[in-house]
PDB file of N, CA and C in Angstrom:
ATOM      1  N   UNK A   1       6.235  -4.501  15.260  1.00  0.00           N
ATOM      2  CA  UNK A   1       4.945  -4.687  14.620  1.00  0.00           C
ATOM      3  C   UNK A   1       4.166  -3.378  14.632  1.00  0.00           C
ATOM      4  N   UNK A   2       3.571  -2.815  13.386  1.00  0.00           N
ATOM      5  CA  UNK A   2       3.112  -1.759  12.997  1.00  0.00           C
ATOM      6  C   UNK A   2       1.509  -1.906  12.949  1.00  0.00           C
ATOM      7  N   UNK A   3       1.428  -2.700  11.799  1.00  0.00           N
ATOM      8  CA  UNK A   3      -0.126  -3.196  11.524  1.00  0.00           C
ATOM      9  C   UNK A   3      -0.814  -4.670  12.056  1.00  0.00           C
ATOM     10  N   UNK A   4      -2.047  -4.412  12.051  1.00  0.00           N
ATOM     11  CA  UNK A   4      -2.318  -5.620  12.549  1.00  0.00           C
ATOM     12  C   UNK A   4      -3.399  -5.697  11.260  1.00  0.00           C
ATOM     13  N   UNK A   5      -4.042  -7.350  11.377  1.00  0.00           N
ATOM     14  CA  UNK A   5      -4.859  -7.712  10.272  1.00  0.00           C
ATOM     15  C   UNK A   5      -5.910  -6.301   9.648  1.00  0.00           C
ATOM     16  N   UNK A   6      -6.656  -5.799  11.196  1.00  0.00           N
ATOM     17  CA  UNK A   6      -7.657  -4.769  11.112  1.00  0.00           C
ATOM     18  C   UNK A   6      -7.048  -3.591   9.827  1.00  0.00           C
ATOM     19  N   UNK A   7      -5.840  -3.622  10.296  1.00  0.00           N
ATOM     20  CA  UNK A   7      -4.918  -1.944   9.691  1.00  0.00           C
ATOM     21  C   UNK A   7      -4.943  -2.564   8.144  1.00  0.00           C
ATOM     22  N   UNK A   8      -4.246  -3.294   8.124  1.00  0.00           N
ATOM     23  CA  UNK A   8      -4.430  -3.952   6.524  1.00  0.00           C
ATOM     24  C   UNK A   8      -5.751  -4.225   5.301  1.00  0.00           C
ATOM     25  N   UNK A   9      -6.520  -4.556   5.874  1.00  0.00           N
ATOM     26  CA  UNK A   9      -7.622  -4.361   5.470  1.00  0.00           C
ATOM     27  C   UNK A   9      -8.604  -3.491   5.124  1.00  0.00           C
ATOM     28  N   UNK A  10      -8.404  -2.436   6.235  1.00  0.00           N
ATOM     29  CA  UNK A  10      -8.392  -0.832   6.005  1.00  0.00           C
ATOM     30  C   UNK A  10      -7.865  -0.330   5.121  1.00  0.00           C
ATOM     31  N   UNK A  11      -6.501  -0.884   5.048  1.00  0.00           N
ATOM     32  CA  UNK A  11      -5.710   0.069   4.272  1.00  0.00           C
ATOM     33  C   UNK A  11      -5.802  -0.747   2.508  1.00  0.00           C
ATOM     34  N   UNK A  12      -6.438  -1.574   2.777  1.00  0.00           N
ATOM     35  CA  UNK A  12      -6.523  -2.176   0.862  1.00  0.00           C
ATOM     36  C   UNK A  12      -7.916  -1.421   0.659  1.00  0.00           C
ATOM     37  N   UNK A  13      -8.777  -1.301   1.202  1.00  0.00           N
ATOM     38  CA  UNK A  13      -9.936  -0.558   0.955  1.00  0.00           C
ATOM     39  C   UNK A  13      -9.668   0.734   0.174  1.00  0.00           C
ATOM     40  N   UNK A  14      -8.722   1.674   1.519  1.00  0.00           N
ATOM     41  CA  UNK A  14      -8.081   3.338   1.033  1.00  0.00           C
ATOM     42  C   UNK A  14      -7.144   3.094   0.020  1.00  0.00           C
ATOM     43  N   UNK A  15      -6.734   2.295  -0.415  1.00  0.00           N
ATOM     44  CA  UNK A  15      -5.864   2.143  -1.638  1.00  0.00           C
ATOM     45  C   UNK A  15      -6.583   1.530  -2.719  1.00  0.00           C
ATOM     46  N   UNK A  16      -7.734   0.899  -2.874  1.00  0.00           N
ATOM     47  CA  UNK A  16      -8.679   0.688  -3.629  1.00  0.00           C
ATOM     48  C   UNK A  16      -9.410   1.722  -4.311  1.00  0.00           C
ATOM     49  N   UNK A  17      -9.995   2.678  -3.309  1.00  0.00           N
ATOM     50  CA  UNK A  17     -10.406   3.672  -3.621  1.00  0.00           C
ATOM     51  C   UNK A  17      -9.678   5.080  -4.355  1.00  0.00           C
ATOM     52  N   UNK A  18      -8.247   5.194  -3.685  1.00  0.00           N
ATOM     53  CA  UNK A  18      -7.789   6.092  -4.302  1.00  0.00           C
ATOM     54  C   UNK A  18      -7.232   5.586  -5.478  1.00  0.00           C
ATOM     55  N   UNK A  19      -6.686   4.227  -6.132  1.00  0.00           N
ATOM     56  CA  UNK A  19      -6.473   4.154  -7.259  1.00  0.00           C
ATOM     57  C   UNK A  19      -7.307   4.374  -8.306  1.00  0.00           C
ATOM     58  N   UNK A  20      -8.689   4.667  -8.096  1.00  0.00           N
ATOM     59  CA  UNK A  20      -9.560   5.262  -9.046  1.00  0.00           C
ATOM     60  C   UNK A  20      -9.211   6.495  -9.917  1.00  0.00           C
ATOM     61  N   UNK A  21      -8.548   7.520  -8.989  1.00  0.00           N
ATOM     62  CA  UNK A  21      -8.276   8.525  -9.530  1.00  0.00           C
ATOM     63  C   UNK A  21      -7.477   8.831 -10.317  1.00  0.00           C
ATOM     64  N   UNK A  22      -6.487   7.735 -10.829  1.00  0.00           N
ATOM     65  CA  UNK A  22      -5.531   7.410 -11.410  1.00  0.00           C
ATOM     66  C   UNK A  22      -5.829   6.309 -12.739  1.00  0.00           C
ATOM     67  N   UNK A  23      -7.185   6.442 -12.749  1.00  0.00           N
ATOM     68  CA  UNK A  23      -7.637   4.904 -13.682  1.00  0.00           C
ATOM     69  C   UNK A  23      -6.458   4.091 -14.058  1.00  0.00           C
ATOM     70  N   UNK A  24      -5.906   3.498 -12.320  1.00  0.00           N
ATOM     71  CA  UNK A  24      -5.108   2.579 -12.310  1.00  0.00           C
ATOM     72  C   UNK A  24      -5.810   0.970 -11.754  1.00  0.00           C
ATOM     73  N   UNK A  25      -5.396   0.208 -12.022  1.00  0.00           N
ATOM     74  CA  UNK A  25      -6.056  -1.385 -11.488  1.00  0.00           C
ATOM     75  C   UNK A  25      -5.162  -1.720 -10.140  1.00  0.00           C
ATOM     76  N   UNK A  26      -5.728  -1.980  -9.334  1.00  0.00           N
ATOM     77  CA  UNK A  26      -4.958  -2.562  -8.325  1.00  0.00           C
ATOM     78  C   UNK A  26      -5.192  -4.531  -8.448  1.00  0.00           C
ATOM     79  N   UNK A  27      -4.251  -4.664  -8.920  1.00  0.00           N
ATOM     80  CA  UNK A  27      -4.051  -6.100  -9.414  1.00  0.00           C
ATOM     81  C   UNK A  27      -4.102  -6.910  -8.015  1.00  0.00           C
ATOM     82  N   UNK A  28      -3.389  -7.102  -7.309  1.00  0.00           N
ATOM     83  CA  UNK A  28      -3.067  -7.813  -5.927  1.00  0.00           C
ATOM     84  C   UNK A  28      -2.569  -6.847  -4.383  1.00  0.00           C
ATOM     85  N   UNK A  29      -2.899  -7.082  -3.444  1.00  0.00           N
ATOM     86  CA  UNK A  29      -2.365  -6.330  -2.373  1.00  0.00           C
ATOM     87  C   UNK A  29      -2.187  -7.360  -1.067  1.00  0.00           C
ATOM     88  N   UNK A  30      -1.169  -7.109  -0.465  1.00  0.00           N
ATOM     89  CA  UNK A  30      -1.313  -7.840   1.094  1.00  0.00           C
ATOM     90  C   UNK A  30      -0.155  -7.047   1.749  1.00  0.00           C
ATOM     91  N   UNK A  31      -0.335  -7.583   2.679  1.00  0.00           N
ATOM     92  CA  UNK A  31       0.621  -6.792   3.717  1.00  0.00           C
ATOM     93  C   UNK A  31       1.200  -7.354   4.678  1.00  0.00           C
ATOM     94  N   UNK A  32       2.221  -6.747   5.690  1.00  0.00           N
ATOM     95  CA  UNK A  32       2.713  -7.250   6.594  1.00  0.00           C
ATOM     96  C   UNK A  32       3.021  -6.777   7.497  1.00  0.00           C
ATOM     97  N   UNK A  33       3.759  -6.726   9.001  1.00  0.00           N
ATOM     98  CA  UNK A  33       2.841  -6.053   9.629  1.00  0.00           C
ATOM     99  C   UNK A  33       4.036  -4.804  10.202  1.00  0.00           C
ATOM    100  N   UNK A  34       4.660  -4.499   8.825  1.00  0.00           N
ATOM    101  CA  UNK A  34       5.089  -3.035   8.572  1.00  0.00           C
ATOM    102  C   UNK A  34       5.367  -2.430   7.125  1.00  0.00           C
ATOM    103  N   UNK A  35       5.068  -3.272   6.191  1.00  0.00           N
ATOM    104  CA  UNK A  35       4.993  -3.125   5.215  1.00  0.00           C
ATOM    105  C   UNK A  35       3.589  -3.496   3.878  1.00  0.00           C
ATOM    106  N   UNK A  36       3.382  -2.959   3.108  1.00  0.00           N
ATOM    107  CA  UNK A  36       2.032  -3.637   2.188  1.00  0.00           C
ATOM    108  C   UNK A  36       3.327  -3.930   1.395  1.00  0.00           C
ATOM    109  N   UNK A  37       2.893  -4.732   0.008  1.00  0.00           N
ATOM    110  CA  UNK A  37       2.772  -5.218  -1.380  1.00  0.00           C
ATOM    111  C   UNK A  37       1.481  -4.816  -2.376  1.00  0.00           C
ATOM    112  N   UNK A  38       1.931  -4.142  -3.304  1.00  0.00           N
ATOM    113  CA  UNK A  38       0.747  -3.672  -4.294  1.00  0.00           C
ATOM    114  C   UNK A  38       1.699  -3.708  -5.569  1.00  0.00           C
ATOM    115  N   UNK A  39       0.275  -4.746  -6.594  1.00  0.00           N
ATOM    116  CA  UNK A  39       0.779  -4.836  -7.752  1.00  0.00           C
ATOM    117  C   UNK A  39      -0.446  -4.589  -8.581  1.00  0.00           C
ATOM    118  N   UNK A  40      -0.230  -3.020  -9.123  1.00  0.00           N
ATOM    119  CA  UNK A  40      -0.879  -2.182 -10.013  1.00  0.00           C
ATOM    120  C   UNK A  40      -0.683  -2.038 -11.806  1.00  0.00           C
ATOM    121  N   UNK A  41      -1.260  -1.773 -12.288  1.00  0.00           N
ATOM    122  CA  UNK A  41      -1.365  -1.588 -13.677  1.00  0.00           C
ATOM    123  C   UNK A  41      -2.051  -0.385 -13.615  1.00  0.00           C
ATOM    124  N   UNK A  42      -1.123   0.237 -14.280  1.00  0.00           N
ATOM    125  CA  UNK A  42      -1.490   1.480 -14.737  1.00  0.00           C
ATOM    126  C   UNK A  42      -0.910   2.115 -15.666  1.00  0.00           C
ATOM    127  N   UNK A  43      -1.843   3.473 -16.581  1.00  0.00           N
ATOM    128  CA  UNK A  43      -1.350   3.919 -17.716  1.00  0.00           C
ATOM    129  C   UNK A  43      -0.201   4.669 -17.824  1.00  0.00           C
ATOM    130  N   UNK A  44       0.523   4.492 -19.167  1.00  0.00           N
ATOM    131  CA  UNK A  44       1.739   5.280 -18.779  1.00  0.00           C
ATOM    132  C   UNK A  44       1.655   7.082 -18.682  1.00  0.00           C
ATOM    133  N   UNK A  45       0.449   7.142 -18.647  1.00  0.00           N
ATOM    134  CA  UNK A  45       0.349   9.023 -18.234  1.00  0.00           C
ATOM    135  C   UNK A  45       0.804   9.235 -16.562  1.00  0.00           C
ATOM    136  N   UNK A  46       0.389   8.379 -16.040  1.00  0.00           N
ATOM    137  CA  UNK A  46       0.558   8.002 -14.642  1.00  0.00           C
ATOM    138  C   UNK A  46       2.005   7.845 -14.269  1.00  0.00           C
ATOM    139  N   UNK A  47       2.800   8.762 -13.262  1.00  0.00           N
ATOM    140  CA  UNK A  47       3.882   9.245 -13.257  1.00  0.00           C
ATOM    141  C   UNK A  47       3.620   8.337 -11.450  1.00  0.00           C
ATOM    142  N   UNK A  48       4.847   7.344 -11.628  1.00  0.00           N
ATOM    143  CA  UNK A  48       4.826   6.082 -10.699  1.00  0.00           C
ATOM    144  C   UNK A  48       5.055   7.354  -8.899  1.00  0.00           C
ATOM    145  N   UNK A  49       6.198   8.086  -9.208  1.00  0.00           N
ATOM    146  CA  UNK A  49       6.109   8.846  -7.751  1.00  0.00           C
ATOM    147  C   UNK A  49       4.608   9.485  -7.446  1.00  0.00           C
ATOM    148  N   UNK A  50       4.016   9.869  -8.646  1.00  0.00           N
ATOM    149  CA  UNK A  50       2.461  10.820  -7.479  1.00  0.00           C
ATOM    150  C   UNK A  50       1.625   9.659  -7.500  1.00  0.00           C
ATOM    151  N   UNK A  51       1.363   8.457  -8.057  1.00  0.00           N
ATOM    152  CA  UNK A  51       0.852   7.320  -7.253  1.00  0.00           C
ATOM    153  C   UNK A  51       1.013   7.070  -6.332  1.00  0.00           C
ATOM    154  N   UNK A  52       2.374   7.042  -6.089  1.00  0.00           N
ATOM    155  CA  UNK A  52       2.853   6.050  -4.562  1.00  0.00           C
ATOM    156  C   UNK A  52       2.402   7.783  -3.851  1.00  0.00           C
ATOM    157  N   UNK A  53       2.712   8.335  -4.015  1.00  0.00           N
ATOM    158  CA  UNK A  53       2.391   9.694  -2.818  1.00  0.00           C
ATOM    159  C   UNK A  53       1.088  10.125  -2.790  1.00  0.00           C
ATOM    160  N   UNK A  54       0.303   9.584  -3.272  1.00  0.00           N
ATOM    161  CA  UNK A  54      -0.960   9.573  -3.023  1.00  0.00           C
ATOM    162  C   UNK A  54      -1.607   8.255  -2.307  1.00  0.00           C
ATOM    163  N   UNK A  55      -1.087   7.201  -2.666  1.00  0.00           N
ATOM    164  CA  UNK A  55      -1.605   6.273  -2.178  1.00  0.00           C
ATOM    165  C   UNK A  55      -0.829   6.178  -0.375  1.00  0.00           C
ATOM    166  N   UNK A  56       0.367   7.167  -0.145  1.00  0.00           N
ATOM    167  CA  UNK A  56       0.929   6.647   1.294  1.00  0.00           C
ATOM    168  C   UNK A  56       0.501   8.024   1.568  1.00  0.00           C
ATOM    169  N   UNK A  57      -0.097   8.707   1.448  1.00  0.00           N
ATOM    170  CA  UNK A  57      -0.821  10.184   1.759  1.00  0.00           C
ATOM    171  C   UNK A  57      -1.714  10.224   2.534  1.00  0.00           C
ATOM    172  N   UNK A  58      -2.619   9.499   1.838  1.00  0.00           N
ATOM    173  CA  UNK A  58      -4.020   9.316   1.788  1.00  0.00           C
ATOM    174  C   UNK A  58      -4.396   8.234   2.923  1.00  0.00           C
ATOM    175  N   UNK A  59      -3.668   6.869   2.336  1.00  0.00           N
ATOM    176  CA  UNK A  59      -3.754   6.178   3.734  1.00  0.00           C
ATOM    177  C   UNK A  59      -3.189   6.053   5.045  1.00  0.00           C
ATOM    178  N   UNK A  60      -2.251   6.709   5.068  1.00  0.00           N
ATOM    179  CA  UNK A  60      -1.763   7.271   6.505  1.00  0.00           C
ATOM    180  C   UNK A  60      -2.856   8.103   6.690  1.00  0.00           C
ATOM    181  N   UNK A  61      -3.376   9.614   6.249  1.00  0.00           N
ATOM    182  CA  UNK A  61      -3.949  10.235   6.792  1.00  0.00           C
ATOM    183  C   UNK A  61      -5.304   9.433   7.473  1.00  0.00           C
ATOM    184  N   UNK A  62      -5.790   8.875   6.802  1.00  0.00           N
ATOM    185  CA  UNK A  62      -7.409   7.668   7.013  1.00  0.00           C
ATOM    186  C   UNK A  62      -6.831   7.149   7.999  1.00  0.00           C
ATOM    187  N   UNK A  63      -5.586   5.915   7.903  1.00  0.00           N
ATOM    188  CA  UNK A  63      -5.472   5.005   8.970  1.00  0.00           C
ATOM    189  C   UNK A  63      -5.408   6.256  10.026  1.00  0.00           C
ATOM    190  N   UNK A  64      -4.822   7.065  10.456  1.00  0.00           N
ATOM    191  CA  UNK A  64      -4.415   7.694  11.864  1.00  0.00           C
ATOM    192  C   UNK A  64      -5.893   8.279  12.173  1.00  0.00           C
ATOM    193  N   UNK A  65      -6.873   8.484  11.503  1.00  0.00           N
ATOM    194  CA  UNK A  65      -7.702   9.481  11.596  1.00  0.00           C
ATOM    195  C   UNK A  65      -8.960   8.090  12.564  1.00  0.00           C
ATOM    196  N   UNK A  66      -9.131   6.645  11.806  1.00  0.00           N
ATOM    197  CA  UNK A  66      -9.664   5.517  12.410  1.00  0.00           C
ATOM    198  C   UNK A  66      -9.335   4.979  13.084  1.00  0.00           C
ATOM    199  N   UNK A  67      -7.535   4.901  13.385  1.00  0.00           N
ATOM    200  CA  UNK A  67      -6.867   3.556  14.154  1.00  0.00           C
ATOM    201  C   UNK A  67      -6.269   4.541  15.126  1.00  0.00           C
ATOM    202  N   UNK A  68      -6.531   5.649  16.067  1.00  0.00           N
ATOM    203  CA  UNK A  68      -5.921   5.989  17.239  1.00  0.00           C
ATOM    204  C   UNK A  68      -4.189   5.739  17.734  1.00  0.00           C
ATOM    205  N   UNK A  69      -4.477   4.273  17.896  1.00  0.00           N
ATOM    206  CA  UNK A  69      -3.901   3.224  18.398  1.00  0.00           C
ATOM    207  C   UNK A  69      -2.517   3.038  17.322  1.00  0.00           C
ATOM    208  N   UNK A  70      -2.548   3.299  16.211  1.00  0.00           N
ATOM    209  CA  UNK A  70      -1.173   3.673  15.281  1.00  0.00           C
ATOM    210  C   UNK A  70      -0.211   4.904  15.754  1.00  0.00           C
ATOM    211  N   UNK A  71      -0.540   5.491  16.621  1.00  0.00           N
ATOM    212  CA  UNK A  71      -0.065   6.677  16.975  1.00  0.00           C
ATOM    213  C   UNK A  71       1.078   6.495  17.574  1.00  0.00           C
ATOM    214  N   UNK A  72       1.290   5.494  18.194  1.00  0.00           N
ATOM    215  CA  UNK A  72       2.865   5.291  18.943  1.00  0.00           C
ATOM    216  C   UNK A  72       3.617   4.666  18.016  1.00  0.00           C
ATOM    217  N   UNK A  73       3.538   4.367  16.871  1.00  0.00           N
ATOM    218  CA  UNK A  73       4.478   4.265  15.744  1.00  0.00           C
ATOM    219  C   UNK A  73       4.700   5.388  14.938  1.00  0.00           C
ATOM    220  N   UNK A  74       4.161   6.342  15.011  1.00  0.00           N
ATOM    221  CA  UNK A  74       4.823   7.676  14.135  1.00  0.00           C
ATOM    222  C   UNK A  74       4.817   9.178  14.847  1.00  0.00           C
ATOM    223  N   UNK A  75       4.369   9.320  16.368  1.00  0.00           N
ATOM    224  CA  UNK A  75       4.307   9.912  16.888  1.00  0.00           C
ATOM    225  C   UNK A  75       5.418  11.235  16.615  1.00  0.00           C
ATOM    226  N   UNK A  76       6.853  10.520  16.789  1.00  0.00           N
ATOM    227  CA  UNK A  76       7.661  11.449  16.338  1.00  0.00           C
ATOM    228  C   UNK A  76       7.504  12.305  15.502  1.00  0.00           C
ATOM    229  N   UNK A  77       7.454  11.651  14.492  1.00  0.00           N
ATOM    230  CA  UNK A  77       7.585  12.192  12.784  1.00  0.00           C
ATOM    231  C   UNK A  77       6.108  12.352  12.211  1.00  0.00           C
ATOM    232  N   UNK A  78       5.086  12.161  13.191  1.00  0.00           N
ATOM    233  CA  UNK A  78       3.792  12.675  12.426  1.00  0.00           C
ATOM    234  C   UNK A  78       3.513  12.389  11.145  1.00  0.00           C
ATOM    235  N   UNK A  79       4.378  10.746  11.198  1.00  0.00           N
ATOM    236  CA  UNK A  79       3.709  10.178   9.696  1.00  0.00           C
ATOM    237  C   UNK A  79       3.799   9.203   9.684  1.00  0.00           C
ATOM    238  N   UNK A  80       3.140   8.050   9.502  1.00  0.00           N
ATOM    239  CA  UNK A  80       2.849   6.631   9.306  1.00  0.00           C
ATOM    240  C   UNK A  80       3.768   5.860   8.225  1.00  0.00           C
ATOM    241  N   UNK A  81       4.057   6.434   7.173  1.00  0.00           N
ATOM    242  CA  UNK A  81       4.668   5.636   6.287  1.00  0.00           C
ATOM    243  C   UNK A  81       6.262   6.281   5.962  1.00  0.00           C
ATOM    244  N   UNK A  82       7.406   5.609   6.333  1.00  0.00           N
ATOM    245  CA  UNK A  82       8.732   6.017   5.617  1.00  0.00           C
ATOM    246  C   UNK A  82       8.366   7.190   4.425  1.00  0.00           C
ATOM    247  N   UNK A  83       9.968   7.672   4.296  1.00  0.00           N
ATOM    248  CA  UNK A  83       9.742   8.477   2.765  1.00  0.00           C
ATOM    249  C   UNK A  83      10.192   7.367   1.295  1.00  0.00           C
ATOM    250  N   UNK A  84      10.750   6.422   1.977  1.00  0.00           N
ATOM    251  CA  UNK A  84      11.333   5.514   1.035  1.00  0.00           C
ATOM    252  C   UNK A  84      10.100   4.745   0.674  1.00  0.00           C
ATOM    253  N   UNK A  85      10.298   4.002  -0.824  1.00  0.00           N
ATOM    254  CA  UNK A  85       9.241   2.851  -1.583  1.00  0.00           C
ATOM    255  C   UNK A  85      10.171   2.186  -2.308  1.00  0.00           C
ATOM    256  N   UNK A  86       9.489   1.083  -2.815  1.00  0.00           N
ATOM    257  CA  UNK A  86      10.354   0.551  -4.306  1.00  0.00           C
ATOM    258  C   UNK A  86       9.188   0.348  -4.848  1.00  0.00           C
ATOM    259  N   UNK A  87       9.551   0.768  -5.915  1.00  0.00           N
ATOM    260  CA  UNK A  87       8.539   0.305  -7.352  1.00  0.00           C
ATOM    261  C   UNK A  87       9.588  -0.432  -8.389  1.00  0.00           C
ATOM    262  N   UNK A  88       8.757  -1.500  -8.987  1.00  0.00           N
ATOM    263  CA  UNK A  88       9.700  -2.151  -9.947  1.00  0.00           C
ATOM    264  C   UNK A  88       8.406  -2.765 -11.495  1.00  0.00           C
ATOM    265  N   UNK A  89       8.971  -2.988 -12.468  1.00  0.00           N
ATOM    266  CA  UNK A  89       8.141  -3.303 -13.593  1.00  0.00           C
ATOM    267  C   UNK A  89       8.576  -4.836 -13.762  1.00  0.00           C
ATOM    268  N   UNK A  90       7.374  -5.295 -13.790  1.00  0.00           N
ATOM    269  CA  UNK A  90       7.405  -6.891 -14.031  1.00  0.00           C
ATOM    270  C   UNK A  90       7.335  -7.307 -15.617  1.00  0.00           C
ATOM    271  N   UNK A  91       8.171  -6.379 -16.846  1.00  0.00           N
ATOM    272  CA  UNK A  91       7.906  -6.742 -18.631  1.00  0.00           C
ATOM    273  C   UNK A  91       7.738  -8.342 -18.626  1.00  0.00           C
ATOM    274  N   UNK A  92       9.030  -8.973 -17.963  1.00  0.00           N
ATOM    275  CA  UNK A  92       8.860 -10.075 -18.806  1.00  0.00           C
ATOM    276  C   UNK A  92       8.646 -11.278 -18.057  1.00  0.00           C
ATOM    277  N   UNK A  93       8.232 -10.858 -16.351  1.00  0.00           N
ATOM    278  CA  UNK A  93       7.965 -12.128 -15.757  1.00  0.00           C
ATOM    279  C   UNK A  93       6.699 -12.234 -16.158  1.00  0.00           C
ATOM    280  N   UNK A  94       6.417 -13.318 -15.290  1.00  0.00           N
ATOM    281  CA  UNK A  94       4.459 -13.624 -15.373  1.00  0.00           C
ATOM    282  C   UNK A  94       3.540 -13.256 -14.302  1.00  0.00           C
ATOM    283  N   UNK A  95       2.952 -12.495 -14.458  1.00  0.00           N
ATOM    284  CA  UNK A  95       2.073 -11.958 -13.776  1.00  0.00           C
ATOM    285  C   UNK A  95       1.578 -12.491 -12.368  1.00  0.00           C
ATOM    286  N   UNK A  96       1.263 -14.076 -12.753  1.00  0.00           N
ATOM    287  CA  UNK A  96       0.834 -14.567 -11.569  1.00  0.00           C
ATOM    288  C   UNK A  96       1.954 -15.514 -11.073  1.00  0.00           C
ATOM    289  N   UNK A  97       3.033 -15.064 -11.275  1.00  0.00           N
ATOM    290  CA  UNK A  97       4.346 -15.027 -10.574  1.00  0.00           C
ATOM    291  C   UNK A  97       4.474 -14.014  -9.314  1.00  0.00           C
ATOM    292  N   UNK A  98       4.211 -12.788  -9.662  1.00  0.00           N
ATOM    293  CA  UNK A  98       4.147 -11.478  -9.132  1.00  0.00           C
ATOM    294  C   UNK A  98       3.133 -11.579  -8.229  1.00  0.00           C
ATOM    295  N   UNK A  99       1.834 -11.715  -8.938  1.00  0.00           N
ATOM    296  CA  UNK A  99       0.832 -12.208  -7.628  1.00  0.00           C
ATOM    297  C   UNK A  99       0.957 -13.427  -6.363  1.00  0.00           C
ATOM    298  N   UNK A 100       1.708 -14.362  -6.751  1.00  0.00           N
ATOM    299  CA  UNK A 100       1.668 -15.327  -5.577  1.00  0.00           C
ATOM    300  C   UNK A 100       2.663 -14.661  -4.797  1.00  0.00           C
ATOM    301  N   UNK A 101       3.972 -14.235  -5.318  1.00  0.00           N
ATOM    302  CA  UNK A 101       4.656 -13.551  -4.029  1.00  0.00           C
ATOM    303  C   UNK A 101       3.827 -12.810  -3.129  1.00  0.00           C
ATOM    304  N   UNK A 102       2.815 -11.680  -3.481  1.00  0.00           N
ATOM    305  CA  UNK A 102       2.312 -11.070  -2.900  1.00  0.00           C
ATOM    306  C   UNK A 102       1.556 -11.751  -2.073  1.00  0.00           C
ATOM    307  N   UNK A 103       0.476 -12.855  -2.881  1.00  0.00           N
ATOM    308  CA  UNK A 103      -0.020 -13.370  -1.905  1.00  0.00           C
ATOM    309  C   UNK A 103       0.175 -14.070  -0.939  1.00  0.00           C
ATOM    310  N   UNK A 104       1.344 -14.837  -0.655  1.00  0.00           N
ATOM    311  CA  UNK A 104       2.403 -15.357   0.393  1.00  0.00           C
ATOM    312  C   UNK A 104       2.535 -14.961   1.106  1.00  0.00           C
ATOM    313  N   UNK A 105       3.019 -13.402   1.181  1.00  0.00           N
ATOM    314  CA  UNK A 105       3.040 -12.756   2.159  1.00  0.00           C
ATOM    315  C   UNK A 105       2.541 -13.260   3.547  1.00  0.00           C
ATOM    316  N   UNK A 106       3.257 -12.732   4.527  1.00  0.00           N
ATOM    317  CA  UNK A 106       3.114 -13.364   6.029  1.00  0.00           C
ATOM    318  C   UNK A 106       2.221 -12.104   6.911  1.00  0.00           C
ATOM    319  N   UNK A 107       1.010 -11.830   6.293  1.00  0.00           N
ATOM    320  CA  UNK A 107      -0.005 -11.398   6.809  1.00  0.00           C
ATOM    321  C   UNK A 107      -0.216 -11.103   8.096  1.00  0.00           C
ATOM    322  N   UNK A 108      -0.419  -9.980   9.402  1.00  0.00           N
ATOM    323  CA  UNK A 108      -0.728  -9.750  10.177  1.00  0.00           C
ATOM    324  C   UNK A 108      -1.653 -10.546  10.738  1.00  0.00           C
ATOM    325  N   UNK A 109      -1.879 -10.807  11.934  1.00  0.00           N
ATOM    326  CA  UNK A 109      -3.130 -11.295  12.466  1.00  0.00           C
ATOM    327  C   UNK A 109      -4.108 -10.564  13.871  1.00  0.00           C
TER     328      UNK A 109
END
């Protein structure tokens, strides 16, 4: 266990905020308690790797800088989030298909 409810919540905030810069939508988010779920819309100028590397940039740097206490999970490697992601395009499911998975999710407490 990585995150707890506190870390998650934090961390939809810092991912709220930095998707601005991207005039991308952050459609749905939750998390778990080593992984998030984020389902974004965004334009196709928006090149899917400097999203995700901004958005696991940014909130690693915030979470470690507020949550102390994350520090014995990346201590080694002086970084909070893997180098690995998946991104995938939802054309022809339904949207709030995509959203209930997310929201299902088995949430930290």
């Amino acid at each position: 266990m990585v995150f707890t409810d506190a870390h998650v919540k934090r961390m939809e905030e810092i991912m709220r905020s930095v998707r601005t810069n991207f005039e991308c939508e952050l459609v749905e988010f939750n998390g778990e308690n080593n992984h998030v779920h984020l389902l974004v819309n965004f334009p196709p100028k928006v090149a899917v790797s400097k999203l995700v590397n901004s958005l696991k940039g940014v909130s690693s740097r915030r979470l470690r800088q507020e949550f102390p206490d994350l520090a014995r999970h990346y201590w080694r490697a002086n970084k909070l989030w893997s180098a690995s992601s998946f991104a995938g395009t939802v054309g022809g499911a339904p949207l709030s298909v995509v959203k209930q998975y997310i929201e299902q999710q088995n949430r930290p407490v």
